[in-house]
Protein backbone atom coordinates (compact mmCIF):
# COMPACT_ATOMS: atom_id res chain seq x y z
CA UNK A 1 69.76 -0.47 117.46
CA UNK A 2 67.75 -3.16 115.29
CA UNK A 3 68.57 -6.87 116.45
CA UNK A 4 70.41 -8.43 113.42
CA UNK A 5 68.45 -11.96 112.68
CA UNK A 6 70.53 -13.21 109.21
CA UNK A 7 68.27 -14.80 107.17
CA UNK A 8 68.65 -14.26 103.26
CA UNK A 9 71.43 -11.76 101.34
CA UNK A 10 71.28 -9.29 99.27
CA UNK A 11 73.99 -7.72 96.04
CA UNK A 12 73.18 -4.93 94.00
CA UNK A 13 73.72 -4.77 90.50
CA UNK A 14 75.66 -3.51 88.76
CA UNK A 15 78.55 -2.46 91.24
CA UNK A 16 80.09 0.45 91.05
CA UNK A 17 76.76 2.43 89.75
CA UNK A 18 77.11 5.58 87.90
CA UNK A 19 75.69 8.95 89.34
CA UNK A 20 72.42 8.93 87.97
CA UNK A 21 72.32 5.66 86.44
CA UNK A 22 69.55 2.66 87.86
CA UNK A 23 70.67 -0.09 90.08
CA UNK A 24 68.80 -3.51 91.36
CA UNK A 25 68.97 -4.85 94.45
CA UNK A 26 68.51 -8.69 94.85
CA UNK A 27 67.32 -10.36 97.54
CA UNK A 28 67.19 -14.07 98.14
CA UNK A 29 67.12 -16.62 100.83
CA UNK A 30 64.12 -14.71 102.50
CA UNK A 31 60.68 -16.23 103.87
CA UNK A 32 58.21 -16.75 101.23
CA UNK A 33 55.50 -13.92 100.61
CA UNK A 34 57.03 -11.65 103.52
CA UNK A 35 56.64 -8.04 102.94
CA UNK A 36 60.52 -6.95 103.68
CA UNK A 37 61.59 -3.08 104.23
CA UNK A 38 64.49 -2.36 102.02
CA UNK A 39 66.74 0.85 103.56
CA UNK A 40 69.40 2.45 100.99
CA UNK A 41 71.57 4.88 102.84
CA UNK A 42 73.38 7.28 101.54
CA UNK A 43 75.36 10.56 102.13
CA UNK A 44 72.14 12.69 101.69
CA UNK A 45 69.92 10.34 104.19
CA UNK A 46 67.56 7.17 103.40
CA UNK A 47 65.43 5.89 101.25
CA UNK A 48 62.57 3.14 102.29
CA UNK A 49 61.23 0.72 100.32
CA UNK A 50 58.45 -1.71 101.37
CA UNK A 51 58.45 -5.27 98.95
CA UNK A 52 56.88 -8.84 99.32
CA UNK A 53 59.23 -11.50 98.49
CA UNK A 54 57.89 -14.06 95.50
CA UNK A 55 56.97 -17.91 96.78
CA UNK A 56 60.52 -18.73 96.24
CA UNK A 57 61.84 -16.23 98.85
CA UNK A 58 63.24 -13.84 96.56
CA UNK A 59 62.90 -9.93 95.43
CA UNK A 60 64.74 -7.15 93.48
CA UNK A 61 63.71 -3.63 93.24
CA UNK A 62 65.63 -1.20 90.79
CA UNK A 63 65.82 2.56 91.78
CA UNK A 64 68.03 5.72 90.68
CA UNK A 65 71.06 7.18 92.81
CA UNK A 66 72.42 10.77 93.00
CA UNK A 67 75.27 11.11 94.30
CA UNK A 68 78.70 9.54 94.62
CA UNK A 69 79.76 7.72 97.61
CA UNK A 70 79.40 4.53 99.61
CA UNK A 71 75.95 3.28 100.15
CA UNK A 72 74.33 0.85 102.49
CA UNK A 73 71.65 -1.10 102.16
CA UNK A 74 69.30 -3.39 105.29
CA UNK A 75 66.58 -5.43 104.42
CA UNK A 76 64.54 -5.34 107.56
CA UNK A 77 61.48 -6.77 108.96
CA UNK A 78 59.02 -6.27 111.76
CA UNK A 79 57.66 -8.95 113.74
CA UNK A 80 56.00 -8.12 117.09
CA UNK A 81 56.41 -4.37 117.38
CA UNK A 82 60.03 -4.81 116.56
CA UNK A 83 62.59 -4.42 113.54
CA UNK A 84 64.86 -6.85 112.50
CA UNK A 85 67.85 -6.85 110.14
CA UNK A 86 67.58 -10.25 108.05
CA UNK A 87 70.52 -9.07 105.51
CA UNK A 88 72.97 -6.15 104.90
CA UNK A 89 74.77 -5.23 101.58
CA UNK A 90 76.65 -2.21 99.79
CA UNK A 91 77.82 -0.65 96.61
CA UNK A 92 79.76 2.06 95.44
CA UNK A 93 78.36 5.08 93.44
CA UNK A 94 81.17 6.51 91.31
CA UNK A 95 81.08 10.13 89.34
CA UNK A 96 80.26 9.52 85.21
């Protein structure tokens, strides 16, 4: 298990999302200039996503999703050979 360190938060937008459709994530509160690892989960496994946060401590990265469910989402980062969880969010994908 990753040590949870809260620092930041994350939504996703829009919520529900529509199989097939785009959604952003949004990520603020973070470090300045940090490279963050963004980790969507879903029924059908995980996708990665590596992202610097802007001067003001922020990001948002937009991607597509397949299939219907509940999905989770950890913005992570690794500091001395270890992972951290700095914020955790979720969203529903719903059938068109």
């Amino acid at each position: 298990p990753k040590p949870v360190i809260f620092s930041g938060s994350c939504l996703v937008s829009p919520n529900p999302v529509i199989v097939g459709e785009q959604y952003t994530i949004i990520g603020s509160g973070f470090e300045p200039n940090i490279v963050v690892n963004v980790l969507v989960y879903d029924s059908h496994g995980v996708q990665a996503f590596n992202i610097t946060t802007n001067v003001d401590g922020n990001f948002s990265l937009s991607s597509y999703i397949s299939w219907a469910g509940f999905v989770s989402v950890d913005v992570v980062q690794r500091k001395r050979r270890r992972y951290y969880i700095l914020s955790t969010c979720s969203f529903e994908v719903v059938s068109p």
